[in-house]
PDB file of N, CA and C in Angstrom:
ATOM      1  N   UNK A   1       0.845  -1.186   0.000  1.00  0.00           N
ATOM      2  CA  UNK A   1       0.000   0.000   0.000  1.00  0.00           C
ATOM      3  C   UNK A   1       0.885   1.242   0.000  1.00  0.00           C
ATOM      4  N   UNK A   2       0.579   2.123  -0.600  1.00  0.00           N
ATOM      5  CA  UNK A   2       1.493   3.604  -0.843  1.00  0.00           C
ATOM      6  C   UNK A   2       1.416   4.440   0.649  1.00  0.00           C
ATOM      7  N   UNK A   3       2.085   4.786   0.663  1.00  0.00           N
ATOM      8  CA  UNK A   3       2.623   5.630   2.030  1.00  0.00           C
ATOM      9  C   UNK A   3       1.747   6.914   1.988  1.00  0.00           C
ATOM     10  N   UNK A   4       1.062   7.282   0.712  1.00  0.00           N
ATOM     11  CA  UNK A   4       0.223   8.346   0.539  1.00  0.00           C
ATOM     12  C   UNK A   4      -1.715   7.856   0.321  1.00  0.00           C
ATOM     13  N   UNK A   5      -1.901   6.642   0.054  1.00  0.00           N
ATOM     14  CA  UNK A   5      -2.737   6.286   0.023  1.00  0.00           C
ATOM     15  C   UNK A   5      -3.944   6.411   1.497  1.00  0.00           C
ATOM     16  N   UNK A   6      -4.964   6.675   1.443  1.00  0.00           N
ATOM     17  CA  UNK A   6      -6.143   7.444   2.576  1.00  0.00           C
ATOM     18  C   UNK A   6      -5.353   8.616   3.048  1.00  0.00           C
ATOM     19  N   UNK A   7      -4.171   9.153   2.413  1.00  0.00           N
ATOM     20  CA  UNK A   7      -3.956  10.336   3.179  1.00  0.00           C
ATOM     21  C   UNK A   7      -4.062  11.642   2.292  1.00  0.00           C
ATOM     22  N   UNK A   8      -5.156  11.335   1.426  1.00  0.00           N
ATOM     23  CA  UNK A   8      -5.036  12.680   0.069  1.00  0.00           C
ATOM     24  C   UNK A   8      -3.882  12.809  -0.300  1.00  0.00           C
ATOM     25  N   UNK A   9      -3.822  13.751  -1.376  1.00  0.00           N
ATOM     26  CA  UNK A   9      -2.288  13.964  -2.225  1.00  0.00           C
ATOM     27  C   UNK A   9      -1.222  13.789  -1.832  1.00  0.00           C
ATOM     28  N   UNK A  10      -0.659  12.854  -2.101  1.00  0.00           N
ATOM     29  CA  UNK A  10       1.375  12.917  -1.880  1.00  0.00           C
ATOM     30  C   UNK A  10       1.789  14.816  -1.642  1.00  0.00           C
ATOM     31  N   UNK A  11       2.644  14.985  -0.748  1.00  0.00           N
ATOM     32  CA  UNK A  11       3.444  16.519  -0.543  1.00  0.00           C
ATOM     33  C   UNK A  11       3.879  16.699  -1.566  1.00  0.00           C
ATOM     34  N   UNK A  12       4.574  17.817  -1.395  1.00  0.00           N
ATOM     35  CA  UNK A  12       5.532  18.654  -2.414  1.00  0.00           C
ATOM     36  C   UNK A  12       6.586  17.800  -2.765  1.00  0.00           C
ATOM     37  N   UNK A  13       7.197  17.324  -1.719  1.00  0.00           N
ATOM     38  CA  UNK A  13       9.053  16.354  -1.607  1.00  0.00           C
ATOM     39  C   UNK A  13       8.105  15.472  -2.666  1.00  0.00           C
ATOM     40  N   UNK A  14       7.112  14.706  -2.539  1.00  0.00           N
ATOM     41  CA  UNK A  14       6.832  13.627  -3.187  1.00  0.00           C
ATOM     42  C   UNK A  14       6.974  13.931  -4.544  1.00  0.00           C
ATOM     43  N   UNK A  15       6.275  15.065  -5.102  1.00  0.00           N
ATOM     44  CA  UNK A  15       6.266  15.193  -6.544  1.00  0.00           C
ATOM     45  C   UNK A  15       6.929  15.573  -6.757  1.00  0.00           C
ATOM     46  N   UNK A  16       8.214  16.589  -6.297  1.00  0.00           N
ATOM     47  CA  UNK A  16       9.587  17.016  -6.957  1.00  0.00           C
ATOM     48  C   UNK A  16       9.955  15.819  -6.978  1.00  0.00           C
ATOM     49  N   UNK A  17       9.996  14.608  -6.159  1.00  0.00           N
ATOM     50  CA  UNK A  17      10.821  13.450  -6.694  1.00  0.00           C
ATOM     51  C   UNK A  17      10.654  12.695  -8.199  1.00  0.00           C
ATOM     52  N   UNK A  18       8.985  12.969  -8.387  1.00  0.00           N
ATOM     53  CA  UNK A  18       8.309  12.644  -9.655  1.00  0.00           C
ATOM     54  C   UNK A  18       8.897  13.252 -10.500  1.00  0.00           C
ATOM     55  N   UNK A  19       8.875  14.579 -10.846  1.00  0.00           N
ATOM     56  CA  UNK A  19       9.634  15.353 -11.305  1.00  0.00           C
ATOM     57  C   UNK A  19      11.132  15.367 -11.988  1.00  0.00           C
ATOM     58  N   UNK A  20      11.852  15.064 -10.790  1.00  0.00           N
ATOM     59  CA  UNK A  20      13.099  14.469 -10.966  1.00  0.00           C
ATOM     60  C   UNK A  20      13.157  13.134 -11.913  1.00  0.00           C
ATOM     61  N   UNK A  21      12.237  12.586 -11.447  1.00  0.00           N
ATOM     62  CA  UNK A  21      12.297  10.762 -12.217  1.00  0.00           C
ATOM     63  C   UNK A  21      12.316  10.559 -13.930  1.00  0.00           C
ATOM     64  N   UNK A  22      11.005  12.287 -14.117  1.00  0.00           N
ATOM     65  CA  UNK A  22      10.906  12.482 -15.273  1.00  0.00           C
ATOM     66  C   UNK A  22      12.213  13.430 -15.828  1.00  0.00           C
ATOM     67  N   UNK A  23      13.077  13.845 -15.143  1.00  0.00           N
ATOM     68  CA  UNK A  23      14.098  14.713 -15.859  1.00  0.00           C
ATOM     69  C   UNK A  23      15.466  13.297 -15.610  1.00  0.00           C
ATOM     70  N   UNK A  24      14.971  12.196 -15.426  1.00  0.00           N
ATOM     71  CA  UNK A  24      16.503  11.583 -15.867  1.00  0.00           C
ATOM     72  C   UNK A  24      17.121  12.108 -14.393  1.00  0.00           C
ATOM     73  N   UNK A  25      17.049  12.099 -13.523  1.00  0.00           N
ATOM     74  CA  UNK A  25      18.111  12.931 -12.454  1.00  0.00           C
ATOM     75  C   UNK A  25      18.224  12.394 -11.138  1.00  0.00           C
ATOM     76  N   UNK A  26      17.862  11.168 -11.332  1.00  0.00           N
ATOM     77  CA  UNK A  26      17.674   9.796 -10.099  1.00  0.00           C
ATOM     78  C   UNK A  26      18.352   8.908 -10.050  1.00  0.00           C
ATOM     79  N   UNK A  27      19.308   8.476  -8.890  1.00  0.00           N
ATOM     80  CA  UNK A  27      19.831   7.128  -9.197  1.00  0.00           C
ATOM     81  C   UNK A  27      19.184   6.041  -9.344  1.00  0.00           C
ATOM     82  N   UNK A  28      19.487   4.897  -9.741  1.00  0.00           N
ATOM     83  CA  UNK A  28      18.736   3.525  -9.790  1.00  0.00           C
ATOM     84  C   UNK A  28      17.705   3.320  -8.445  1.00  0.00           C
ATOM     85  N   UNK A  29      18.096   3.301  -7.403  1.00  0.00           N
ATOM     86  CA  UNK A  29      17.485   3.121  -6.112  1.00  0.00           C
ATOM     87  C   UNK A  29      16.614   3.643  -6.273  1.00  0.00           C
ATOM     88  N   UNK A  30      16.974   5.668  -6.421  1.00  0.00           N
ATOM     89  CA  UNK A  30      15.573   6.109  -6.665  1.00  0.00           C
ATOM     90  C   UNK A  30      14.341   5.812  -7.325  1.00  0.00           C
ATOM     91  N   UNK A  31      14.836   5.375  -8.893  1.00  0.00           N
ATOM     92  CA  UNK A  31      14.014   5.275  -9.995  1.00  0.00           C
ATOM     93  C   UNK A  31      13.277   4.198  -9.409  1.00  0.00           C
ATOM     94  N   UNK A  32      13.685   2.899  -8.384  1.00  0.00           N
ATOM     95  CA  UNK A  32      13.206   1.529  -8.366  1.00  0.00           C
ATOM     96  C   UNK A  32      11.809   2.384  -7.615  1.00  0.00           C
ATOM     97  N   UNK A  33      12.726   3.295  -6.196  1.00  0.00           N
ATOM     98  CA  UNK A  33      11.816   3.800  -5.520  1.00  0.00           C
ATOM     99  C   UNK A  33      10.197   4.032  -5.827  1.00  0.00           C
ATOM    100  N   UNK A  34      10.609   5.454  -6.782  1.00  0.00           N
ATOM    101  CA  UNK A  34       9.676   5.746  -7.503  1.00  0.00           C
ATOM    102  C   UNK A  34       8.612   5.242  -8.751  1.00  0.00           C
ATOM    103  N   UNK A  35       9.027   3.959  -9.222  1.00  0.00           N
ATOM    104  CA  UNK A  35       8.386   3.284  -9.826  1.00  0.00           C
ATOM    105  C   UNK A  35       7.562   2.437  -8.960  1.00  0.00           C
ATOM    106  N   UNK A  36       7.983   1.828  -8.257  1.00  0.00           N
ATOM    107  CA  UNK A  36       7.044   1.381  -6.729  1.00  0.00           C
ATOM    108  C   UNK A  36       6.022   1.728  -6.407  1.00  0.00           C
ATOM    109  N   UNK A  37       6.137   3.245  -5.818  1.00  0.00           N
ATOM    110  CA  UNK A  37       5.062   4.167  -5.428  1.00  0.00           C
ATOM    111  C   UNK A  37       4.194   4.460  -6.441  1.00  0.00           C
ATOM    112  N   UNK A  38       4.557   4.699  -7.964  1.00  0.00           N
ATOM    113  CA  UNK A  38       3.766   5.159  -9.206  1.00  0.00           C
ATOM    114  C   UNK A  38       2.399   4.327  -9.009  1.00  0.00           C
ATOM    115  N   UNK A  39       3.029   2.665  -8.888  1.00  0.00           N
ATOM    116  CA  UNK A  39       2.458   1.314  -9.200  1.00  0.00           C
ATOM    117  C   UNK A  39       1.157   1.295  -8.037  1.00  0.00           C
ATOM    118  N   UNK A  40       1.326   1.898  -6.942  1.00  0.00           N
ATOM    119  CA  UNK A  40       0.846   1.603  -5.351  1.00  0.00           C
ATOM    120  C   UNK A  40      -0.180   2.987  -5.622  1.00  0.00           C
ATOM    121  N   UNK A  41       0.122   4.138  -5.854  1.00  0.00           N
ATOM    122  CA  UNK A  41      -0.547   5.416  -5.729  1.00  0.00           C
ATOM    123  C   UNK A  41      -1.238   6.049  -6.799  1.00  0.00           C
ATOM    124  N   UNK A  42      -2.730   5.671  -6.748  1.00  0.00           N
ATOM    125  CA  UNK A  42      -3.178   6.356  -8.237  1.00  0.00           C
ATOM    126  C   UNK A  42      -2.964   8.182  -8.237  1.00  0.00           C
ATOM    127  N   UNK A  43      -2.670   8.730  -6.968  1.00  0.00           N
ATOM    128  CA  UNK A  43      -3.157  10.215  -6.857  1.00  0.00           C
ATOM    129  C   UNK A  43      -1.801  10.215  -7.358  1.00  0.00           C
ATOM    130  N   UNK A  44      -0.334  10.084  -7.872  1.00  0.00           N
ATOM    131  CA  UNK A  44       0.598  10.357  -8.040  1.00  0.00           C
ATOM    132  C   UNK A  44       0.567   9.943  -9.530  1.00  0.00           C
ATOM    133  N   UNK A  45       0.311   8.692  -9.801  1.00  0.00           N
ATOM    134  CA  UNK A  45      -0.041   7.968 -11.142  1.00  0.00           C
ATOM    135  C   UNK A  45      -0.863   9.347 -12.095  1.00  0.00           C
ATOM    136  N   UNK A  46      -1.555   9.721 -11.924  1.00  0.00           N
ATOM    137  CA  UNK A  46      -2.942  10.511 -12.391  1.00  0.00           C
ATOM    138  C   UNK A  46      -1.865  11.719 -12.805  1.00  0.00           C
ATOM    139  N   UNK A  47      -0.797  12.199 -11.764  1.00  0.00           N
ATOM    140  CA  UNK A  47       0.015  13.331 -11.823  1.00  0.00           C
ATOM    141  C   UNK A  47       0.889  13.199 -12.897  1.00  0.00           C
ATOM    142  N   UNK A  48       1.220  11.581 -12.763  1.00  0.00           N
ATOM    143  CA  UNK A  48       2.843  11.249 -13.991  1.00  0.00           C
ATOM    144  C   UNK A  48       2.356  11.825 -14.773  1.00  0.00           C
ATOM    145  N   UNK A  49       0.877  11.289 -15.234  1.00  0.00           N
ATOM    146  CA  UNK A  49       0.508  10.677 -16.518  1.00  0.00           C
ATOM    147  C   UNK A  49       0.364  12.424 -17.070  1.00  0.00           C
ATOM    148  N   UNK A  50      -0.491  12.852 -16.135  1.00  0.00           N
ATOM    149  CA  UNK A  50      -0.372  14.876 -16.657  1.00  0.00           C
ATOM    150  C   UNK A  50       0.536  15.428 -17.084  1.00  0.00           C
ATOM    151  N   UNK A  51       1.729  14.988 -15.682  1.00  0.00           N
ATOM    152  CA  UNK A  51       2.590  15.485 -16.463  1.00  0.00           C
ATOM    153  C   UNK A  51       3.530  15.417 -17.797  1.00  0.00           C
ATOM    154  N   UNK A  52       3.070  14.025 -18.047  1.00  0.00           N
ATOM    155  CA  UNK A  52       4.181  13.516 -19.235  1.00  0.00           C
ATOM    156  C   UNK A  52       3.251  13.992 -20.315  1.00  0.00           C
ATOM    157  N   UNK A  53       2.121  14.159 -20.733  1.00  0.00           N
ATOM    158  CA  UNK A  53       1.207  14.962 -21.298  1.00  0.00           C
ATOM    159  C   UNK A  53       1.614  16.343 -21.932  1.00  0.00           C
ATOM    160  N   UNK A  54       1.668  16.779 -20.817  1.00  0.00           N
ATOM    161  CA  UNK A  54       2.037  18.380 -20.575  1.00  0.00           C
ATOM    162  C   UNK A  54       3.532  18.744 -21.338  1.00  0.00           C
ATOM    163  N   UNK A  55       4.452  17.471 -21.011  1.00  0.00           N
ATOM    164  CA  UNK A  55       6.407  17.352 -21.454  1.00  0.00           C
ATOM    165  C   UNK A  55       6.158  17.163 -23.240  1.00  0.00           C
ATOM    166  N   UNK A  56       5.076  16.162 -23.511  1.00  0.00           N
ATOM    167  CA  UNK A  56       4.923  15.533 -24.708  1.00  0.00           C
ATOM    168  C   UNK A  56       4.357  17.145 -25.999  1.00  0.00           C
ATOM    169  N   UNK A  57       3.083  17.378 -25.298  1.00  0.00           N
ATOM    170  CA  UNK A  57       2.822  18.762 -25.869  1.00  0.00           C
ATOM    171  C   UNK A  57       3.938  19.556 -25.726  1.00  0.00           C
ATOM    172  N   UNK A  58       4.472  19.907 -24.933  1.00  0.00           N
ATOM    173  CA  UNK A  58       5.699  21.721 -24.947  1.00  0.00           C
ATOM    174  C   UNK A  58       6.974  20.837 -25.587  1.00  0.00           C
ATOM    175  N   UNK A  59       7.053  19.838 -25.710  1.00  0.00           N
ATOM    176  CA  UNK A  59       8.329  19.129 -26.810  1.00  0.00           C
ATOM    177  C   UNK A  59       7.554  19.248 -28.082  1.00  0.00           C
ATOM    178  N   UNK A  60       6.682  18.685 -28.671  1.00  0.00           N
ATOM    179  CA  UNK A  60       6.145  18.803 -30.037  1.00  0.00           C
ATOM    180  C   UNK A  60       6.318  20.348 -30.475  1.00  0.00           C
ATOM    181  N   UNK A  61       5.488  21.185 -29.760  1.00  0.00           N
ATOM    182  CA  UNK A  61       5.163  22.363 -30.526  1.00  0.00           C
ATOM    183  C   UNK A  61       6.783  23.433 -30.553  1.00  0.00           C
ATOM    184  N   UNK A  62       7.372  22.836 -29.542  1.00  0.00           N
ATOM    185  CA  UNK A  62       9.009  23.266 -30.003  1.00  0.00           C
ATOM    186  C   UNK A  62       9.656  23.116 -31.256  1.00  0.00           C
ATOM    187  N   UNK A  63       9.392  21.567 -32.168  1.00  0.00           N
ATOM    188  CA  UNK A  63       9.779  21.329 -32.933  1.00  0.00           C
ATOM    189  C   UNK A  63       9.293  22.355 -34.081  1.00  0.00           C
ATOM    190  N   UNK A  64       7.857  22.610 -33.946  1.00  0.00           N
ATOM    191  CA  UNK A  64       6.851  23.404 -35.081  1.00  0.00           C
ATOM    192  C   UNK A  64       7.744  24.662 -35.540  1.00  0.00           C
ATOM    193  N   UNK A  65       7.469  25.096 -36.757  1.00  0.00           N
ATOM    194  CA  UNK A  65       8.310  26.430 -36.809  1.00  0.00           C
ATOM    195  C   UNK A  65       6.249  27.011 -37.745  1.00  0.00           C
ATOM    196  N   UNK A  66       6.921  28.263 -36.692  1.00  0.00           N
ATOM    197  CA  UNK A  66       6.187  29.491 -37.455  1.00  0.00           C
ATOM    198  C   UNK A  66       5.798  29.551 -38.804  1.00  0.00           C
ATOM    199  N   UNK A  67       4.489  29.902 -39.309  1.00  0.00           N
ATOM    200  CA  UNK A  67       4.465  30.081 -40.871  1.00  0.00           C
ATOM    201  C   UNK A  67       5.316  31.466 -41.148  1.00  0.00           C
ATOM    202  N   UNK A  68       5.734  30.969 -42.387  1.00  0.00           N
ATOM    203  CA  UNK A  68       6.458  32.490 -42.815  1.00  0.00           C
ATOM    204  C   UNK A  68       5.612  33.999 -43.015  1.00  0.00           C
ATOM    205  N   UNK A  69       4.648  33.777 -43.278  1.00  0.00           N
ATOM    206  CA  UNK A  69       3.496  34.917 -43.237  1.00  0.00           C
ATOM    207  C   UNK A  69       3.515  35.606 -41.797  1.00  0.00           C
ATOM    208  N   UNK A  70       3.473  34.811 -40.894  1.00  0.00           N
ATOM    209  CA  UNK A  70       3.372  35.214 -39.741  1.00  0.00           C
ATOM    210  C   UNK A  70       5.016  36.080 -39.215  1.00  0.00           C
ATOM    211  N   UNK A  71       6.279  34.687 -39.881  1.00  0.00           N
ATOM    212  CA  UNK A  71       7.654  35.618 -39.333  1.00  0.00           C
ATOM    213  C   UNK A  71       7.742  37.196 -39.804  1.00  0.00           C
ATOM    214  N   UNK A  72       7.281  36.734 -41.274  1.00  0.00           N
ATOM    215  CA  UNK A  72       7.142  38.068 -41.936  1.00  0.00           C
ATOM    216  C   UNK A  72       6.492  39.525 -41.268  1.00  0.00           C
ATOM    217  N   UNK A  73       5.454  39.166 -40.518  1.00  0.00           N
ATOM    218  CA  UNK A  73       4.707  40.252 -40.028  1.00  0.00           C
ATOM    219  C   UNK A  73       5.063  40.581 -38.814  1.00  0.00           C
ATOM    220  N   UNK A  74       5.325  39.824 -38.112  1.00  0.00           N
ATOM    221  CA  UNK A  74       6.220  40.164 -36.646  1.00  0.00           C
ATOM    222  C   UNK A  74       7.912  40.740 -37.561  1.00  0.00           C
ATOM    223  N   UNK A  75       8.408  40.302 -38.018  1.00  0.00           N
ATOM    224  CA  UNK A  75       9.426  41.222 -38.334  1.00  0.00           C
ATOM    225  C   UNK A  75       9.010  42.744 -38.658  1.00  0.00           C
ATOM    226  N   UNK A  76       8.248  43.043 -39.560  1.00  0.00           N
ATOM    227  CA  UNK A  76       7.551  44.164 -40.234  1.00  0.00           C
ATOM    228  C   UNK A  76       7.434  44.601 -39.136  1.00  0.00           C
ATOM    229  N   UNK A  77       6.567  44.504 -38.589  1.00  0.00           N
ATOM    230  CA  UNK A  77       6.059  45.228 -36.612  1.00  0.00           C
ATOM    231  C   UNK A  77       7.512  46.124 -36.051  1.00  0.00           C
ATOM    232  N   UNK A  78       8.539  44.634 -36.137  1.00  0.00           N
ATOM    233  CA  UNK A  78       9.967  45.168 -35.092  1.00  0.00           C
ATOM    234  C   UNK A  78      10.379  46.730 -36.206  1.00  0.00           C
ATOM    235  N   UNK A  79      10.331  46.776 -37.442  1.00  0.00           N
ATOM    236  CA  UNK A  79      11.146  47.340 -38.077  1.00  0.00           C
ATOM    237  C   UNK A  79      10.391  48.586 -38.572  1.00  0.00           C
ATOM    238  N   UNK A  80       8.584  48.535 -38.135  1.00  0.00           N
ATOM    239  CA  UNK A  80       8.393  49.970 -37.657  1.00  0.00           C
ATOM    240  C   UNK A  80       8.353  50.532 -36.754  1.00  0.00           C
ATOM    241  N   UNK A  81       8.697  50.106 -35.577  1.00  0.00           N
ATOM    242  CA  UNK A  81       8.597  50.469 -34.504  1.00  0.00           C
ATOM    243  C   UNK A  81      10.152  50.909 -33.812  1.00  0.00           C
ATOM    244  N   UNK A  82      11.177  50.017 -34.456  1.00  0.00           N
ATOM    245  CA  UNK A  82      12.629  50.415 -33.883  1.00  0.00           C
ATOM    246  C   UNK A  82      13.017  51.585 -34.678  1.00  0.00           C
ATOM    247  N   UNK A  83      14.012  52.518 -33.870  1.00  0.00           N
ATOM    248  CA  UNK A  83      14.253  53.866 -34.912  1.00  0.00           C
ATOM    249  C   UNK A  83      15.610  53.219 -35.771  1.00  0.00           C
ATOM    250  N   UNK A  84      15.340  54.201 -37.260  1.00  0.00           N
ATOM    251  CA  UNK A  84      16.341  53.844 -38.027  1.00  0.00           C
ATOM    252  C   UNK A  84      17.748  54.261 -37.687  1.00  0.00           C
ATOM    253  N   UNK A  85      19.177  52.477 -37.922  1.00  0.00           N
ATOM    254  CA  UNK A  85      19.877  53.491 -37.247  1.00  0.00           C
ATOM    255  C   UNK A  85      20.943  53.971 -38.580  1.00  0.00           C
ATOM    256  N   UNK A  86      21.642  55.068 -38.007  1.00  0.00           N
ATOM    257  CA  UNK A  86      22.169  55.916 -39.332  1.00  0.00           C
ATOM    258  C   UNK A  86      23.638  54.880 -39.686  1.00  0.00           C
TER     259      UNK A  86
END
């Protein structure tokens, strides 16, 4: 049974550890740790899963590049608005 289970949400320490697990930044022990608890705790489970959601979206739309219509017009904007320099 999870150490957070009938006691509402895992703390703060708990999910920075989640956190961590998802940035690669855990030793083995930890990772075993935290895979443990994932398995035992749906209120933490429910969190991974958001958060890897959340990592999956702001990685994709990084890759996206701007339409050029659009670079075009945000440039135009900067280059009436900055003064010309001599």
């Amino acid at each position: 049974m999870s150490d957070c289970q009938g006691l509402g949400d895992c703390d703060d320490t708990r999910m920075q550890r989640i956190y961590e697990y998802l940035d690669g930044a855990l030793t083995r022990e930890d990772i075993t740790e935290i895979k443990n608890h994932l398995d035992d705790c749906p209120e933490c489970t429910e969190q991974y899963d958001l958060e890897c959601v959340i990592r999956n979206m702001v990685k994709r739309s990084c890759t996206e590049s701007a339409p050029d219509n659009l670079k075009n017009a945000i440039l135009d904007r900067i280059h009436a608005i900055r003064p010309v320099e001599a």
